[in-house]
N, C-alpha and C. Protein backbone atom coordinates (compact mmCIF):
# COMPACT_ATOMS: atom_id res chain seq x y z
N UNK A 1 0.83 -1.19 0.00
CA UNK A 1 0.00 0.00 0.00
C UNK A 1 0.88 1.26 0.00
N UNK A 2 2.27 1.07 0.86
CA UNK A 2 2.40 2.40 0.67
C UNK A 2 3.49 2.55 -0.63
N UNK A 3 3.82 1.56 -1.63
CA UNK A 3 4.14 1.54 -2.80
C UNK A 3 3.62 2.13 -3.77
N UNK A 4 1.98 2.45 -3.50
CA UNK A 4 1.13 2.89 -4.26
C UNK A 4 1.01 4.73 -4.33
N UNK A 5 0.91 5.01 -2.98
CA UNK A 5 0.90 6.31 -2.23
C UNK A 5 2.67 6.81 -2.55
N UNK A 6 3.37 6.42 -2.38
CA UNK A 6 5.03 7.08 -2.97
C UNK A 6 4.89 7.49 -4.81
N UNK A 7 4.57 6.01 -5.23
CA UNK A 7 4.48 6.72 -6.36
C UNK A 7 3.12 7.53 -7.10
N UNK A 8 2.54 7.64 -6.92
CA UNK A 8 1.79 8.45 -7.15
C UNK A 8 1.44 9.85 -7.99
N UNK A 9 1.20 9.86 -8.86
CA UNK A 9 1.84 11.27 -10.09
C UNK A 9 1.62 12.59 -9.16
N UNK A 10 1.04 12.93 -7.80
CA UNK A 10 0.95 14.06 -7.27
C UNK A 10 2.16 14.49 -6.28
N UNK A 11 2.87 13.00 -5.92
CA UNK A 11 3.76 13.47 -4.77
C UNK A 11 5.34 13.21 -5.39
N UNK A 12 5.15 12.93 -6.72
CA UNK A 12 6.31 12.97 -7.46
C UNK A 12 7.55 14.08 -7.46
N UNK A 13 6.44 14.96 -8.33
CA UNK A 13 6.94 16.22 -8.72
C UNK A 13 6.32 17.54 -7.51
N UNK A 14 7.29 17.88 -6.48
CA UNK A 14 6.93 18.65 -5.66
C UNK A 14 6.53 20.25 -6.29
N UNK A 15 6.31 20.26 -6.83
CA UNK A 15 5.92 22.45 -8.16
C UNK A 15 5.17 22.79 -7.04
N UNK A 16 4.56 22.51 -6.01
CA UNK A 16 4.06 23.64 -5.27
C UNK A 16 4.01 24.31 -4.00
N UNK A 17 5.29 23.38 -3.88
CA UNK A 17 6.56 23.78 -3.02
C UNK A 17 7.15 25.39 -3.19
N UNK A 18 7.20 26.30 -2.05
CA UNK A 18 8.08 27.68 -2.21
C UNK A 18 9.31 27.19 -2.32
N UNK A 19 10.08 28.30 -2.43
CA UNK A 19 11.36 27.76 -3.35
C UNK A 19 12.29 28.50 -1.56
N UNK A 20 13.42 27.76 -1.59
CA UNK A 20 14.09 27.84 -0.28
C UNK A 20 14.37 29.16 0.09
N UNK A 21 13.95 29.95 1.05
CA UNK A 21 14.76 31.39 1.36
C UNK A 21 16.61 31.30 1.52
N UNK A 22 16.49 30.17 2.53
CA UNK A 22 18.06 31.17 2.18
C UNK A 22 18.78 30.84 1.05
N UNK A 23 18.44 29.81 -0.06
CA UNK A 23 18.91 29.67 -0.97
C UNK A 23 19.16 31.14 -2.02
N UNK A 24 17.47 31.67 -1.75
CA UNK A 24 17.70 32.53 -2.11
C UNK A 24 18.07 34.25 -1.74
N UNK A 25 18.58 33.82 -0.80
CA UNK A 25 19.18 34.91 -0.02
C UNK A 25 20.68 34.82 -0.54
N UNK A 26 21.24 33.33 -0.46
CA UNK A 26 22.52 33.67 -0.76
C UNK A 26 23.15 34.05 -2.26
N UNK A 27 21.70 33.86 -3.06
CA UNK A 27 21.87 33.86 -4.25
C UNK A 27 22.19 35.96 -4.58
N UNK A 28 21.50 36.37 -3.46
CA UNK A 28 20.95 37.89 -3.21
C UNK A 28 21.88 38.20 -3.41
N UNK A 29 22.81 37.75 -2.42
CA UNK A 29 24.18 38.24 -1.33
C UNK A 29 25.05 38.09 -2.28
N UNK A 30 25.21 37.53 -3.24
CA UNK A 30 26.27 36.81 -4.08
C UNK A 30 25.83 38.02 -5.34
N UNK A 31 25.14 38.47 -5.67
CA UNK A 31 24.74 39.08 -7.16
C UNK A 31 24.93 41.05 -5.97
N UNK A 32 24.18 40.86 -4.88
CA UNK A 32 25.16 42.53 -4.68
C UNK A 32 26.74 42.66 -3.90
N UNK A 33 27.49 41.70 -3.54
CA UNK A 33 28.98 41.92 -3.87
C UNK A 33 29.33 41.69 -5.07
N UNK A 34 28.69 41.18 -6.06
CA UNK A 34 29.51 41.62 -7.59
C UNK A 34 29.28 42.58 -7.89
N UNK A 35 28.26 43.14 -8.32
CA UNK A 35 27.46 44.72 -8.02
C UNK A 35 28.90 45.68 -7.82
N UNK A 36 28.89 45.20 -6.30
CA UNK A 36 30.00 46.49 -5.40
C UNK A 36 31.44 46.13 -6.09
N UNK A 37 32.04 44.96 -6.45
CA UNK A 37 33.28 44.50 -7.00
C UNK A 37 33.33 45.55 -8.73
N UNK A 38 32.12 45.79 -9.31
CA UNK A 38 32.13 45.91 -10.85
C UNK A 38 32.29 47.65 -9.89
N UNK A 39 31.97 47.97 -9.72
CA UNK A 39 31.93 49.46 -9.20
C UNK A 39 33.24 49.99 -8.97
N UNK A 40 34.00 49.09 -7.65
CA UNK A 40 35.35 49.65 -8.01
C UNK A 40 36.24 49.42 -8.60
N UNK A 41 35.92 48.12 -9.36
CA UNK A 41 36.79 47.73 -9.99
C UNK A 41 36.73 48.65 -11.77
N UNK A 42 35.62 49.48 -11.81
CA UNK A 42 35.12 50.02 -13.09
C UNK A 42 35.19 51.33 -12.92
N UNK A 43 35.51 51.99 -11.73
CA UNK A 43 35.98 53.63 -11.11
C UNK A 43 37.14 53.67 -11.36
N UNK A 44 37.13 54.49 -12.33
CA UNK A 44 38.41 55.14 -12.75
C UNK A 44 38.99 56.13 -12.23
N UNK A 45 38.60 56.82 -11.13
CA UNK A 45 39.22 57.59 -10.04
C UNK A 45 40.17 56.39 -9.01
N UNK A 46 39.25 55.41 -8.50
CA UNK A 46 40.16 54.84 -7.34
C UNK A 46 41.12 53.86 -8.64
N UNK A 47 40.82 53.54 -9.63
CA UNK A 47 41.90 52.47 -10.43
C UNK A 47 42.91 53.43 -10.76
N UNK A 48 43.09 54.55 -11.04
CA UNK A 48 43.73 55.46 -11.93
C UNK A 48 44.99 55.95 -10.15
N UNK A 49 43.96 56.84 -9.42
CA UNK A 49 44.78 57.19 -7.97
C UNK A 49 45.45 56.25 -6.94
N UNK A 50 44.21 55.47 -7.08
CA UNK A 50 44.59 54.08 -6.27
C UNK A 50 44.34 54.51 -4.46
N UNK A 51 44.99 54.16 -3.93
CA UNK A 51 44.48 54.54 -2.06
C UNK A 51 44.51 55.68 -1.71
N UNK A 52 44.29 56.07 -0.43
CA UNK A 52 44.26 57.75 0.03
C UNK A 52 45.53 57.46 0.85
N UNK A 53 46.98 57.96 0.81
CA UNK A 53 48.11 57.46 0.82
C UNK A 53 48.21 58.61 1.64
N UNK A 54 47.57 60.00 1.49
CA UNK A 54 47.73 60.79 3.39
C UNK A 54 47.10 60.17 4.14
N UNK A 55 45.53 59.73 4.52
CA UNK A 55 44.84 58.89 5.29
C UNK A 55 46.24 57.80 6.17
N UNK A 56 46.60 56.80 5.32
CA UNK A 56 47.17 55.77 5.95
C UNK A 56 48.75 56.45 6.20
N UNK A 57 49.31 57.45 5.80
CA UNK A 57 50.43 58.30 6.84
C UNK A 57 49.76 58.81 8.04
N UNK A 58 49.21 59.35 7.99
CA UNK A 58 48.28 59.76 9.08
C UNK A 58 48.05 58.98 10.23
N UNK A 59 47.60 57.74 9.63
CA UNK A 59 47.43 56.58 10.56
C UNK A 59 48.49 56.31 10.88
N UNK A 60 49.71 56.37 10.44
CA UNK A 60 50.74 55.77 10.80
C UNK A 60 51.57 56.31 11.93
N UNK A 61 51.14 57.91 11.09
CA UNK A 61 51.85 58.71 12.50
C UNK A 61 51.03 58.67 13.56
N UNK A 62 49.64 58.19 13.61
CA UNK A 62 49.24 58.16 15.06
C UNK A 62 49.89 57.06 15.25
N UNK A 63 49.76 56.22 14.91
CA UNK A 63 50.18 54.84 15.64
C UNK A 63 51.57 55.01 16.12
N UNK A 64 52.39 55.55 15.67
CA UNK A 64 53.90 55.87 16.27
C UNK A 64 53.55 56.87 17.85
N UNK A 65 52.63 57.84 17.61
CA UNK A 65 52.93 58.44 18.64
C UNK A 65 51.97 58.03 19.18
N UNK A 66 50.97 57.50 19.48
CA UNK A 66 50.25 56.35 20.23
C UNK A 66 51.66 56.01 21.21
N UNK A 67 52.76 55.19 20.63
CA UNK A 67 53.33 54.54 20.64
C UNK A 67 54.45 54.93 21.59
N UNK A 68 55.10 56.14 21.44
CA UNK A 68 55.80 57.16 21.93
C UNK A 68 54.78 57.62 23.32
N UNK A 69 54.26 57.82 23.59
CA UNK A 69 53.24 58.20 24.72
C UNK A 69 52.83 57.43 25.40
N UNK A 70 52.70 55.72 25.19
CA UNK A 70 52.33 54.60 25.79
C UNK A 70 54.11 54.10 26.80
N UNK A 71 55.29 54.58 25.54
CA UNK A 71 56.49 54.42 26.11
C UNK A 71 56.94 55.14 27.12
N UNK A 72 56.49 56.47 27.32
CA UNK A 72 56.71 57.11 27.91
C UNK A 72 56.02 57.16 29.46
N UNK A 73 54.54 57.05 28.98
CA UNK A 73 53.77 56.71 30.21
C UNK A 73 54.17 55.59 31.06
N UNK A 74 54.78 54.76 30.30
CA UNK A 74 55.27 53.16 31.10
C UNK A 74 56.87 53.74 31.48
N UNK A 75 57.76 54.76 31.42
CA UNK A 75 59.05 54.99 32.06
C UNK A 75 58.08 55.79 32.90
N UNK A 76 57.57 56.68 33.04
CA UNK A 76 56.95 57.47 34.08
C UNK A 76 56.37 56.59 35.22
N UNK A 77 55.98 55.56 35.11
CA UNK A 77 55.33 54.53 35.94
C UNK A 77 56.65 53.80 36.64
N UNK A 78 57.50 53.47 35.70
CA UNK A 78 58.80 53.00 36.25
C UNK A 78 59.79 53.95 37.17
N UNK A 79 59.49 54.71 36.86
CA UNK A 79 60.51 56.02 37.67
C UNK A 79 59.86 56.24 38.75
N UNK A 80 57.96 56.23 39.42
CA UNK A 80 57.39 56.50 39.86
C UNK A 80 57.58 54.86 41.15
N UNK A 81 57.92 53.92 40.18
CA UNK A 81 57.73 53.02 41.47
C UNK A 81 59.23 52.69 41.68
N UNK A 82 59.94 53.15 41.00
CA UNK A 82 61.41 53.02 41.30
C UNK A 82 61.90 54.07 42.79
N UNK A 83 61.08 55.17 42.72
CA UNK A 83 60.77 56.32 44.09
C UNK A 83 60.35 55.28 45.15
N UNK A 84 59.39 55.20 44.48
CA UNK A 84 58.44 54.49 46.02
C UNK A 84 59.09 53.24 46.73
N UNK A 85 59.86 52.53 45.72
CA UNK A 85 60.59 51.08 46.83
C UNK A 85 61.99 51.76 47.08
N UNK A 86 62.51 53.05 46.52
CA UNK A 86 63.61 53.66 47.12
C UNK A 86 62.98 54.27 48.89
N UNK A 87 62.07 54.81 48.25
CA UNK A 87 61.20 55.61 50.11
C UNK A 87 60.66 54.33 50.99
N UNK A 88 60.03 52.98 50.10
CA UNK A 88 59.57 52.17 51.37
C UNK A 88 61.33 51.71 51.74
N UNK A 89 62.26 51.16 51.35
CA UNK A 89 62.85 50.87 51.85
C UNK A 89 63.91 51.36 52.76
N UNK A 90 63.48 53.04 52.24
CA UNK A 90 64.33 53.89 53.47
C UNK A 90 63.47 53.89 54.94
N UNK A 91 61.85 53.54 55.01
CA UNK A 91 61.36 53.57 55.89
C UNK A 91 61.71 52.38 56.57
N UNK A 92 61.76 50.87 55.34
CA UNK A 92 61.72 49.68 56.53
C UNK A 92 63.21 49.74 57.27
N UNK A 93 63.95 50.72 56.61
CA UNK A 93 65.28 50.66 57.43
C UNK A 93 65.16 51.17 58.86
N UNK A 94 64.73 52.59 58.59
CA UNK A 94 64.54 53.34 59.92
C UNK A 94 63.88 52.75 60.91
N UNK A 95 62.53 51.99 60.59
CA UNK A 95 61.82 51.04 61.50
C UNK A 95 62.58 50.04 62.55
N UNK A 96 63.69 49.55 61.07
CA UNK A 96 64.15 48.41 61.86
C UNK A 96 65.61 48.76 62.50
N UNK A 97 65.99 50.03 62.49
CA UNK A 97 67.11 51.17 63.45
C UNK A 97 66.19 51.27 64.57
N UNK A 98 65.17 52.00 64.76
CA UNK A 98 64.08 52.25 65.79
C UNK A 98 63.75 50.76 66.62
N UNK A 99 63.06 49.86 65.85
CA UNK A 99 63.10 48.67 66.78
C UNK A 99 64.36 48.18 67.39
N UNK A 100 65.72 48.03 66.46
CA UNK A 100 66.54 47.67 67.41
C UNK A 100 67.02 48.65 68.50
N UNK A 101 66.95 49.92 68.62
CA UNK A 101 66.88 50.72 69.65
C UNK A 101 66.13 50.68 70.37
N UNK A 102 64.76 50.64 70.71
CA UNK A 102 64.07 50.09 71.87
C UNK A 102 64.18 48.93 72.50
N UNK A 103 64.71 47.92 71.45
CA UNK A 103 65.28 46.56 72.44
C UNK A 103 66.40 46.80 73.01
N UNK A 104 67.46 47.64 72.48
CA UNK A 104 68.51 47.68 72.99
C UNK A 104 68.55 48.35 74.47
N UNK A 105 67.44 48.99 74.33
CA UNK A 105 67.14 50.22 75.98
C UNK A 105 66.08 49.59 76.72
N UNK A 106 65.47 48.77 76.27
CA UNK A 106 64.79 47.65 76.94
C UNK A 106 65.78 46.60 77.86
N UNK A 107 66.67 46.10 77.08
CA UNK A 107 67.73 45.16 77.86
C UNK A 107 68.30 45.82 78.96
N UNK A 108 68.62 47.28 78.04
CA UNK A 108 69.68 47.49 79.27
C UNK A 108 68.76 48.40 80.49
N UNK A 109 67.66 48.74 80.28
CA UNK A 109 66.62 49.18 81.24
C UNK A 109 66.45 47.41 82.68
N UNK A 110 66.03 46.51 81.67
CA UNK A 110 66.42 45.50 82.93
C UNK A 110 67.89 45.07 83.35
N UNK A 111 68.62 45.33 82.90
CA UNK A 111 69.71 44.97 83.42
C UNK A 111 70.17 46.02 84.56
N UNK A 112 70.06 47.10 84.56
CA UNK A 112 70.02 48.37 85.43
C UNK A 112 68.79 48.24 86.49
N UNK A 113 67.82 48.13 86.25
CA UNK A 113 66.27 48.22 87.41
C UNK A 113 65.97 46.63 87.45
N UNK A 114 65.81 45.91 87.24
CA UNK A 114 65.51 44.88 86.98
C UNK A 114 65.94 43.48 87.39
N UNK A 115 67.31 43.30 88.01
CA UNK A 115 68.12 42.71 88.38
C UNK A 115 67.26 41.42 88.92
N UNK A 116 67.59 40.30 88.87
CA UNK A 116 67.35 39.43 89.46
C UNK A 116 67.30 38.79 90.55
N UNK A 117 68.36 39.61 91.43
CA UNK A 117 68.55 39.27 92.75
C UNK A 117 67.52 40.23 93.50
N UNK A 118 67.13 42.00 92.54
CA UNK A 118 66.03 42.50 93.42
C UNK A 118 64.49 42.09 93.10
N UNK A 119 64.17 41.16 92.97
CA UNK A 119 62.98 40.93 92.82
C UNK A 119 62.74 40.27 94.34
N UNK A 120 61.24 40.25 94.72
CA UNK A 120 61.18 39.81 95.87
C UNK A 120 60.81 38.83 95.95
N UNK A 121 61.09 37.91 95.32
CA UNK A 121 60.80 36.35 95.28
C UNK A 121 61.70 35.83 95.16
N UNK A 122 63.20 36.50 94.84
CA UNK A 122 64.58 35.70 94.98
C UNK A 122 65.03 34.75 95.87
N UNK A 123 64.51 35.39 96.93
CA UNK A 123 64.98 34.39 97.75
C UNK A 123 64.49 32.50 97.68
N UNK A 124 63.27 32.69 97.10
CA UNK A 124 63.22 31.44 96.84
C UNK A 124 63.67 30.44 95.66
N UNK A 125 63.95 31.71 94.94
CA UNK A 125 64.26 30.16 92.73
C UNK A 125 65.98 31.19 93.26
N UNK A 126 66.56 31.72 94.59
CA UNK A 126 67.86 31.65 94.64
C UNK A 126 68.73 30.25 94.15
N UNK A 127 69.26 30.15 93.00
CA UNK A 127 70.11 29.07 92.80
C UNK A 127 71.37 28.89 93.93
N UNK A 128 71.86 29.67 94.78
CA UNK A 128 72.96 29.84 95.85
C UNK A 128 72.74 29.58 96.84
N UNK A 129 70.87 29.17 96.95
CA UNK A 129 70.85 29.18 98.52
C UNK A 129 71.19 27.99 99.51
N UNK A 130 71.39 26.72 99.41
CA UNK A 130 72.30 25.98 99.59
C UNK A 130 73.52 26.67 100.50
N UNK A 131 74.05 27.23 99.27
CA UNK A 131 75.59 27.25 99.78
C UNK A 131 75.48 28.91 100.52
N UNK A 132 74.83 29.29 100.48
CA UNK A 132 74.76 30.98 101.23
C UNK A 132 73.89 30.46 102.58
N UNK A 133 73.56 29.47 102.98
CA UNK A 133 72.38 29.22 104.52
C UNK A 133 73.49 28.58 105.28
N UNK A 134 72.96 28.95 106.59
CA UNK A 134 73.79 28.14 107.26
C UNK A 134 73.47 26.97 107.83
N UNK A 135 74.20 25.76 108.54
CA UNK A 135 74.21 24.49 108.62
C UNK A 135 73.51 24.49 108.99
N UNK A 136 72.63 23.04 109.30
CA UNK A 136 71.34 22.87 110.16
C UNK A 136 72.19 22.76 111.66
N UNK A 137 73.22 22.92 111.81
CA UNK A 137 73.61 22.77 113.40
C UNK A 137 75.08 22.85 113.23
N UNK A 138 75.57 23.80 113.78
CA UNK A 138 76.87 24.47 113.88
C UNK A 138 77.94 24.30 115.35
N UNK A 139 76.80 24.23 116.16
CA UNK A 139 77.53 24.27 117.81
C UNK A 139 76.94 23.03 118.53
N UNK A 140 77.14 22.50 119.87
CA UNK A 140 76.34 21.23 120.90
C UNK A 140 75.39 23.00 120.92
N UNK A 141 75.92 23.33 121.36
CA UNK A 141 74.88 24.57 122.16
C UNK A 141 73.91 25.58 121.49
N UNK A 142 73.68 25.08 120.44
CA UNK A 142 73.55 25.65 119.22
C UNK A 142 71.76 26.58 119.07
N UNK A 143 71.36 27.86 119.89
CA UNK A 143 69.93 27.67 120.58
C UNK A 143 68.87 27.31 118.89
N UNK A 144 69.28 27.25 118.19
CA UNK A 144 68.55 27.19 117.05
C UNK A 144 67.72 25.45 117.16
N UNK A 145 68.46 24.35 118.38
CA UNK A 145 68.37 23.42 118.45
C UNK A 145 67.58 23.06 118.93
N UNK A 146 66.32 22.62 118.91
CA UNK A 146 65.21 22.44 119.83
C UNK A 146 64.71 20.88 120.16
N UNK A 147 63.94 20.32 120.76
CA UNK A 147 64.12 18.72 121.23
C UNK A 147 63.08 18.37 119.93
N UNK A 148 62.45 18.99 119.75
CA UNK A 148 61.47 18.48 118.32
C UNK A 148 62.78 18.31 117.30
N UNK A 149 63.28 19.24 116.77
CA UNK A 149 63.99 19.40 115.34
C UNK A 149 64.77 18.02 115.61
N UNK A 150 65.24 17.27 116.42
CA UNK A 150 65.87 15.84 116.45
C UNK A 150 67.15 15.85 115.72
N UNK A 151 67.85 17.18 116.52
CA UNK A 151 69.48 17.25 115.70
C UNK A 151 70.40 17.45 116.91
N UNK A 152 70.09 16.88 117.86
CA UNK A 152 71.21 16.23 118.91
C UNK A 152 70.93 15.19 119.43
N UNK A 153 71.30 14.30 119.49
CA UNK A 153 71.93 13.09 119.74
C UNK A 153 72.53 12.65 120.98
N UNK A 154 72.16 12.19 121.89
CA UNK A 154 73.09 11.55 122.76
C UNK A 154 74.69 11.09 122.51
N UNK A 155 75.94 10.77 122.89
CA UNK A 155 76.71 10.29 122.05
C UNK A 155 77.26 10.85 121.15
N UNK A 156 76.51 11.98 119.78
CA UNK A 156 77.56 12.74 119.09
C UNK A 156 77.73 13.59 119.36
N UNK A 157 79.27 13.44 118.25
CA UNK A 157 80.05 14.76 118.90
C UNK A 157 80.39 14.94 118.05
N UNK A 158 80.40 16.79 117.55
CA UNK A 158 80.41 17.75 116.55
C UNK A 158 82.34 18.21 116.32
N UNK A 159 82.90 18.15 117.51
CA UNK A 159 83.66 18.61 117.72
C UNK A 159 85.22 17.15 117.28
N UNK A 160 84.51 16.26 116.70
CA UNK A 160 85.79 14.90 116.81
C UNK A 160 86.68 15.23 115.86
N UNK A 161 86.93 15.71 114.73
CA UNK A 161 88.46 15.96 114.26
C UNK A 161 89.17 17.16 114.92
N UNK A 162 88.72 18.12 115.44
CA UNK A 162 89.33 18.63 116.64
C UNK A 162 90.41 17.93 117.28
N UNK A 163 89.16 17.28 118.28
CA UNK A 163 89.46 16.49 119.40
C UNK A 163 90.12 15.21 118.88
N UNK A 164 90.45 14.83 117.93
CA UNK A 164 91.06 13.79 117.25
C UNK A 164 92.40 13.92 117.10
N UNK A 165 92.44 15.67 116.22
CA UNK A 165 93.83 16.17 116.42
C UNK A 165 94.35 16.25 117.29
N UNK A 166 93.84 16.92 118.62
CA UNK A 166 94.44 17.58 119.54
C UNK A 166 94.68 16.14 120.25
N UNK A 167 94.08 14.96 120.62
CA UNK A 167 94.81 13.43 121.14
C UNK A 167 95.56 13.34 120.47
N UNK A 168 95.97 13.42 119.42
CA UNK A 168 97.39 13.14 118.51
C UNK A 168 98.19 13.62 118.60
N UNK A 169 98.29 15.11 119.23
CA UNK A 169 99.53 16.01 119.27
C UNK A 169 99.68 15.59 121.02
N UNK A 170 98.93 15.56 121.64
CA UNK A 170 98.72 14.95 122.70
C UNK A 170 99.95 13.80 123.20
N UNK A 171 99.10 12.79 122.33
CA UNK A 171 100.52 11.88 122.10
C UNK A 171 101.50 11.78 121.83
N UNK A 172 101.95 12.60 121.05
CA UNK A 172 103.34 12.89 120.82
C UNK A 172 103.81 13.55 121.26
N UNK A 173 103.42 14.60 122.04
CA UNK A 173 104.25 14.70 122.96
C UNK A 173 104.66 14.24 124.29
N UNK A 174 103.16 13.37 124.58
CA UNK A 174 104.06 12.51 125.54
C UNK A 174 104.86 11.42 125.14
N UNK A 175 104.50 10.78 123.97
CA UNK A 175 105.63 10.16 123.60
C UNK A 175 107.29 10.51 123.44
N UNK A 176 107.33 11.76 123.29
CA UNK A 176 108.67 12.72 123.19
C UNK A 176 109.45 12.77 124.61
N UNK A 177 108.37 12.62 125.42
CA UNK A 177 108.78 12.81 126.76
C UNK A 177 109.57 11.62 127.56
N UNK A 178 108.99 10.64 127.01
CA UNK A 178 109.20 9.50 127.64
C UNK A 178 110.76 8.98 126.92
N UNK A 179 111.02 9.71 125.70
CA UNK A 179 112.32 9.47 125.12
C UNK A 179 113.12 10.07 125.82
């Protein structure tokens, strides 16, 4: 059936069909640039003179001094920040003259007022104190000695290389004697 309907003498020949726009648009487009091509190519002013040869000097000299003024503006920018990291870096100098001067009068502000030995808590983180206190017991008679603190003894005696020496010289001289 549908062998019958394809061929068919009406759907053969499409005639009443519009004919394609942009076909014929480009056909448009194509017939007015020849148009404009026969024009100058058939002006015997621009074939004969040929270009506008001040126009494109003209252009040229702008474009140079375009060019000259863009160069210039870019050394002006360079000279301008060539200032400015000459001035920041005279400032980060001075800053860092100034900071090391307040540390330096800082140190020596504690080393002058500040001392370690005048603080009033020295006496205790004293690293010397050990050897700057005195003994827990120095004398028999010693009143610092009390029966609680449990630093006398029956029996010792504080006084034995003394008394050790002095029996030794003791002895010898009575031994001397007896010679």
């Amino acid at each position: 059936q549908w062998l019958n309907e394809r061929s068919s003498p009406f759907n053969m020949h499409k005639l009443d069909l519009p004919v394609d726009q942009k076909e014929s648009q480009a056909r448009e487009r194509r017939r007015l640039q020849e148009e404009e091509r026969k024009k100058r190519i058939f002006n015997p002013r621009t074939r004969t003179i040929g270009v506008d040869v001040n126009a494109i000097e003209a252009q040229a000299q702008e474009r140079s001094r375009q060019r000259t003024l863009g160069k210039q503006r870019d050394e002006a920018f360079a000279a301008d920040m060539k200032r400015t990291d000459e001035m920041a870096f005279l400032i980060e100098q001075r800053q860092g003259n100034d900071r090391r001067q307040i540390n330096k009068e800082i140190v020596e502000f504690r080393e002058r007022h500040q001392r370690v030995e005048d603080r009033r808590e020295f006496d205790i983180f004293d690293p010397d104190s050990k050897r700057k206190d005195r003994p827990a017991r120095e004398t028999d008679d010693d009143p610092r000695l009390t029966v609680s603190g449990l630093q006398k003894f029956q029996g010792e005696d504080l006084n034995s290389p003394a008394r050790t020496k002095l029996q030794k010289e003791q002895n010898r001289a009575w031994f001397q004697q007896q010679i």
